[in-house]
N, C-alpha and C. Protein backbone atom coordinates (compact mmCIF):
# COMPACT_ATOMS: atom_id res chain seq x y z
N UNK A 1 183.76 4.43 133.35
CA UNK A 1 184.82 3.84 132.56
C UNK A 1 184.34 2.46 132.09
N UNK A 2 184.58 2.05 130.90
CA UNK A 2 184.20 1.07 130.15
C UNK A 2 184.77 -0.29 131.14
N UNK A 3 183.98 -1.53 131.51
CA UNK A 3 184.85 -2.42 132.10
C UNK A 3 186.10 -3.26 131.79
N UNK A 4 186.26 -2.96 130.29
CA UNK A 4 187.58 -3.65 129.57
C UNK A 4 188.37 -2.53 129.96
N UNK A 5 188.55 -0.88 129.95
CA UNK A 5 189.42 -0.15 130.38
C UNK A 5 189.66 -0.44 132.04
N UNK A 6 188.32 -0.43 132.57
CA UNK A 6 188.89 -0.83 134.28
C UNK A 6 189.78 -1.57 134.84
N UNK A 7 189.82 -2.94 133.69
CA UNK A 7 190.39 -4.34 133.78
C UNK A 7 191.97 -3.80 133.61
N UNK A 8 192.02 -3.03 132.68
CA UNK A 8 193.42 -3.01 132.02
C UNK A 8 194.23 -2.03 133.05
N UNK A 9 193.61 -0.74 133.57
CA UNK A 9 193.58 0.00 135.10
C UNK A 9 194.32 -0.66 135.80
N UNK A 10 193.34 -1.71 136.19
CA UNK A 10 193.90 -2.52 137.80
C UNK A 10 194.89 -3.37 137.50
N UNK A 11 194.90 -3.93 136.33
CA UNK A 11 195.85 -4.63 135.77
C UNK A 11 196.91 -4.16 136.23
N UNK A 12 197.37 -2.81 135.58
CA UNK A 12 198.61 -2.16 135.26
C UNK A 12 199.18 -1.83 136.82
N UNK A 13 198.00 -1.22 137.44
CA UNK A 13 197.87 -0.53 138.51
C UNK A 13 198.51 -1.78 139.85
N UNK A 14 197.98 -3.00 139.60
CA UNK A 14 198.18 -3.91 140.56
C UNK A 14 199.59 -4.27 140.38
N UNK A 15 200.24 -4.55 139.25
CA UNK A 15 201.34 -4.95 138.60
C UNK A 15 202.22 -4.00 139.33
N UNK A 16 202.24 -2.59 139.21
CA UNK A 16 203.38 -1.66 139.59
C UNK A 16 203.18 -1.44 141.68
N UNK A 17 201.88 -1.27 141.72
CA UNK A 17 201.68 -0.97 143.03
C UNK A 17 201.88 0.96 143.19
N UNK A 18 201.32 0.98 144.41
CA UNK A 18 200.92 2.81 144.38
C UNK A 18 202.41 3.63 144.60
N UNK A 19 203.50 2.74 145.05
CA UNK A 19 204.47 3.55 145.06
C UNK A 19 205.26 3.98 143.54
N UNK A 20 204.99 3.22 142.80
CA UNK A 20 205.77 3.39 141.83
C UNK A 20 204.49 4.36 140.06
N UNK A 21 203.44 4.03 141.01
CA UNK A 21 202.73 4.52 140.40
C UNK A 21 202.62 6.16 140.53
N UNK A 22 203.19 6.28 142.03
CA UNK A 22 202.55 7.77 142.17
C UNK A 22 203.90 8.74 141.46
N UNK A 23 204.97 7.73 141.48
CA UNK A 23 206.32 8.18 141.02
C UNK A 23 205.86 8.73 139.28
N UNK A 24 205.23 7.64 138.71
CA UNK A 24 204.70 7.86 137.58
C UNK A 24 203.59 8.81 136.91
N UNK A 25 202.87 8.82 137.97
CA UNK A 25 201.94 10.37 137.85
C UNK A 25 202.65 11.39 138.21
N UNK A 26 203.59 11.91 138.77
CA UNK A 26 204.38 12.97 139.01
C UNK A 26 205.06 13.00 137.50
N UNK A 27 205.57 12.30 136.94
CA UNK A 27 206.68 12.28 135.61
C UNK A 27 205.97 12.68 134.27
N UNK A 28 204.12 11.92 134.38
CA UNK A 28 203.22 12.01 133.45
C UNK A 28 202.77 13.79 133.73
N UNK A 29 202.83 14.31 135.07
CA UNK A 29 202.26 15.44 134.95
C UNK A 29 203.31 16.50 134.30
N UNK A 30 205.10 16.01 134.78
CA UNK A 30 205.80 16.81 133.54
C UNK A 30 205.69 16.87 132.29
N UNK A 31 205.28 15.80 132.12
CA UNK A 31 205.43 15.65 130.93
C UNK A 31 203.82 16.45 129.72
N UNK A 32 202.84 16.84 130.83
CA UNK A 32 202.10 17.09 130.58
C UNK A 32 202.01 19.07 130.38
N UNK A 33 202.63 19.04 131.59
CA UNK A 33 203.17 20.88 131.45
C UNK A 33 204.18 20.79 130.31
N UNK A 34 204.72 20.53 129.99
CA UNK A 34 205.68 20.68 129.15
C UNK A 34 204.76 20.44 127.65
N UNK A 35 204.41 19.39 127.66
CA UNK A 35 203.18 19.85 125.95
C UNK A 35 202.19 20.88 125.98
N UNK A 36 201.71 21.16 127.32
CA UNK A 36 201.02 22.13 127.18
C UNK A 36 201.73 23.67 127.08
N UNK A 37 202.85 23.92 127.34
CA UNK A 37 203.67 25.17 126.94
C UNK A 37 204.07 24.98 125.62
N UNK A 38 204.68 23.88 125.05
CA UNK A 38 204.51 24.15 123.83
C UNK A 38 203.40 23.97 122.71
N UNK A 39 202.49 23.71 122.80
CA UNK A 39 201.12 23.88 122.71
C UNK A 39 200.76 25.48 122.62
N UNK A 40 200.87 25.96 123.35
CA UNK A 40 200.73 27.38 123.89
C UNK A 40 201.43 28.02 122.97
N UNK A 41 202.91 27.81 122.78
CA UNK A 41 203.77 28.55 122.32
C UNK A 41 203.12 28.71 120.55
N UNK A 42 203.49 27.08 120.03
CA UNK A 42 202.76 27.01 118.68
C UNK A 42 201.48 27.46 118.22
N UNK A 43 200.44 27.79 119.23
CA UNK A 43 199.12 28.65 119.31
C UNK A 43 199.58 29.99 118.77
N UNK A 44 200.30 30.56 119.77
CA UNK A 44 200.43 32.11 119.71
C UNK A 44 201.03 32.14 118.25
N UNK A 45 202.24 31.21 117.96
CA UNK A 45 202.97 31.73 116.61
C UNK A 45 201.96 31.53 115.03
N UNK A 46 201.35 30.25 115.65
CA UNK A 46 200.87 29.92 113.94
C UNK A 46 199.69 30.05 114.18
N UNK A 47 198.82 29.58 115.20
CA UNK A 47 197.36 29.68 115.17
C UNK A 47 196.47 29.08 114.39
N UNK A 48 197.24 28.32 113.07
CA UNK A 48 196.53 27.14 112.28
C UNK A 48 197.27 25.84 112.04
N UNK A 49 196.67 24.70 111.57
CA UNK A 49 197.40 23.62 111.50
C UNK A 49 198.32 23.45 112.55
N UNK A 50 198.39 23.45 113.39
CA UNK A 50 199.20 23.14 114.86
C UNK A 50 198.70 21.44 115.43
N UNK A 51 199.68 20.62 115.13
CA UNK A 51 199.40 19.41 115.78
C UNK A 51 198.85 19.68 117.17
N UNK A 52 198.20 18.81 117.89
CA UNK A 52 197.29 18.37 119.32
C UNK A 52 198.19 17.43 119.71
N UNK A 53 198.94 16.42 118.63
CA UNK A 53 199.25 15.20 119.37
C UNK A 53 199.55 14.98 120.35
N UNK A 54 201.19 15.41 120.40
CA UNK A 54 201.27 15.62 122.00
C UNK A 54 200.54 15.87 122.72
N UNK A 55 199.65 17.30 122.92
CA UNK A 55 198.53 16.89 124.09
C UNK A 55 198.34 16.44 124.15
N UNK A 56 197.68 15.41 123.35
CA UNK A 56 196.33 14.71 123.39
C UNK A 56 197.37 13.47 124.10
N UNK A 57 198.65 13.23 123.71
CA UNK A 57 199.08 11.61 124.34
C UNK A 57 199.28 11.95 125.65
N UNK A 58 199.57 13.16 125.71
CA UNK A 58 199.92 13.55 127.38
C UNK A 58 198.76 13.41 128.45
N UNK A 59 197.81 14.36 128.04
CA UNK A 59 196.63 13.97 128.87
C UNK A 59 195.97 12.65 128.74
N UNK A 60 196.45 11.74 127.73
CA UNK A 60 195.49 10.59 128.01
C UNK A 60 196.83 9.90 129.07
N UNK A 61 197.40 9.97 128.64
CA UNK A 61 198.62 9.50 130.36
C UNK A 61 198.46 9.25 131.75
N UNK A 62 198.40 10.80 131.75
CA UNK A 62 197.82 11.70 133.01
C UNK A 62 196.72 10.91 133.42
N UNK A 63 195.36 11.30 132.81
CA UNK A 63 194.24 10.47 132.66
C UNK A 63 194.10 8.92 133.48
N UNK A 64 195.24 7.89 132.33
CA UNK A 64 195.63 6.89 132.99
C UNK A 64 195.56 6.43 134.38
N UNK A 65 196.61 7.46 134.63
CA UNK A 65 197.31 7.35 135.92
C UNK A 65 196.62 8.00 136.93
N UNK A 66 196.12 9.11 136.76
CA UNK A 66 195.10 9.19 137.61
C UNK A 66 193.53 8.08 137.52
N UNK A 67 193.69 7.33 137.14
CA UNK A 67 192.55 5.95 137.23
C UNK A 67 192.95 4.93 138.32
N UNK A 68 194.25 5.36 137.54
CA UNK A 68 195.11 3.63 138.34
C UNK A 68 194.96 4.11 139.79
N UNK A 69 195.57 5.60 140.20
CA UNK A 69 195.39 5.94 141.59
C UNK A 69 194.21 5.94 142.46
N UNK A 70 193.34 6.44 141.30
CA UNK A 70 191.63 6.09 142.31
C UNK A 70 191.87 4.76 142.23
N UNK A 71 192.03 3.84 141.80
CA UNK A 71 191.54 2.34 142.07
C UNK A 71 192.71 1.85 143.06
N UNK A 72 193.78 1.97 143.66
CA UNK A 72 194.51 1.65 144.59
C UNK A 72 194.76 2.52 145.71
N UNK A 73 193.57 3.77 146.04
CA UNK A 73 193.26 4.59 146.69
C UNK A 73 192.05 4.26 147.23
N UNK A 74 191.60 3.55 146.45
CA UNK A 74 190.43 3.31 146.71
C UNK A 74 189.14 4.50 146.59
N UNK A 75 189.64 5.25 145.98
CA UNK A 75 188.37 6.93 146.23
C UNK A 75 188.07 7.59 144.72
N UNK A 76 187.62 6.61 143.99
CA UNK A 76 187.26 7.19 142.67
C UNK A 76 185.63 8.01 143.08
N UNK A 77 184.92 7.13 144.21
CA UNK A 77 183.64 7.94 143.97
C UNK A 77 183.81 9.41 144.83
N UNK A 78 185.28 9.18 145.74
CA UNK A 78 185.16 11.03 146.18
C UNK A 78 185.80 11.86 145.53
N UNK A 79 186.48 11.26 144.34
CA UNK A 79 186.93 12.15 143.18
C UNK A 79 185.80 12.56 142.31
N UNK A 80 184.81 11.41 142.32
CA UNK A 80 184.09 12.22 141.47
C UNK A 80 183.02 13.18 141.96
N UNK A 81 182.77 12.59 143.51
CA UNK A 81 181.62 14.47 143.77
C UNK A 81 182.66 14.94 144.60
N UNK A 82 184.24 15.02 144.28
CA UNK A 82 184.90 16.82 144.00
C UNK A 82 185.20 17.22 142.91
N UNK A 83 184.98 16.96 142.28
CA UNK A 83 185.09 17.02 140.55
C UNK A 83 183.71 17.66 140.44
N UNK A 84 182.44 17.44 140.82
CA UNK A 84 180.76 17.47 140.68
C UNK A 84 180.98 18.90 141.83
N UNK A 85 181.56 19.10 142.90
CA UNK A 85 181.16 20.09 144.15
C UNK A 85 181.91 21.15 143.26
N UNK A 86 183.52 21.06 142.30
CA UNK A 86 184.08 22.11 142.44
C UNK A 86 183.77 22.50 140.66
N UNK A 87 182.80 21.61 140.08
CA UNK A 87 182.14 22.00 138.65
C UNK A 87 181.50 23.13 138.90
N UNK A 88 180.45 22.54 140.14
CA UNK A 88 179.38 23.66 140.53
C UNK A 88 180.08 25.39 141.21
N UNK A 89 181.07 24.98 141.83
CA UNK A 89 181.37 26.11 142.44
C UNK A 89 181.91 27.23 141.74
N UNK A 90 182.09 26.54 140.09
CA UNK A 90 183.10 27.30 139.42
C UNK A 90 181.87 28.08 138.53
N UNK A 91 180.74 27.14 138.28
CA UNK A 91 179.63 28.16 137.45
C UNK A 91 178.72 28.81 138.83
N UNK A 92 179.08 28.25 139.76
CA UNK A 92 178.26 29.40 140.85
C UNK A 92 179.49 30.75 141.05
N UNK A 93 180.46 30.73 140.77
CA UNK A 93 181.19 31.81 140.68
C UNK A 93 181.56 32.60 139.00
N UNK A 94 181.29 32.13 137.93
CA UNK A 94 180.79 32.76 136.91
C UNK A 94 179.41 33.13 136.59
N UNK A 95 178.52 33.46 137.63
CA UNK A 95 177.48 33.39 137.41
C UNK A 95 177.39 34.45 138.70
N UNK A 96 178.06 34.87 139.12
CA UNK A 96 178.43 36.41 139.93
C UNK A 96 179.64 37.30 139.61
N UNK A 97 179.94 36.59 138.27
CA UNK A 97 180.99 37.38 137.59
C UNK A 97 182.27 37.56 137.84
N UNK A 98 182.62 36.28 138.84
CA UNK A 98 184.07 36.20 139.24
C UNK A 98 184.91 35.46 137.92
C-alpha cells in the first residue's frame, strides 16, 4: 500500500478505534452483497452496458476497512501469507480438477 494511503488508514482507523470499525466492516460487507446481487441480476438481464459503479464503490469500502483492521489488529503480514497459502491451495486444487 502506497504510504500516503497507509497514513490516511491509520488516520481514519485511529480516529474511530476497532470497535466501531469492525461495526463498519460488517455494514460495508452488506452493503457489498447487496451490489453484488444486483450486479448479478443486471448481468443475466442485459449483459451489455451494465454500470460496475456500485461494485466498484463497494469493494473499494470493504477494501478500506479491511486495511484499517489489519493495522489495529496488528496482522496485515498474516493476512497476507493466508491470502499467498490459500492462492496456492486453490490452483493446487484446480490443477487436480477440483
Amino acid at each position: 500500500m502506497k504510504s500516503q494511503h497507509k497514513q490516511k488508514v491509520k488516520q481514519i482507523a485511529d480516529f474511530y478505534g476497532i470497535e466501531k470499525q469492525l461495526e463498519k466492516l460488517a455494514e460495508e460487507c452488506e452493503e457489498l452483497i447487496d451490489a453484488t446481487v444486483d450486479y448479478g441480476v443486471d448481468y443475466h438481464v442485459a449483459s451489455e452496458d451494465i454500470s460496475t459503479q456500485a461494485l466498484i464503490d463497494e469493494m473499494a469500502d470493504v477494501k478500506i476497512m479491511i486495511k484499517q483492521l489489519e493495522y489495529l489488529l496488528e496482522c496485515e503480514q498474516e493476512v497476507k501469507n493466508r491470502v499467498e497459502f490459500k492462492l496456492n491451495r486453490q490452483i493446487g486444487r484446480m490443477e487436480e480438477g477440483v
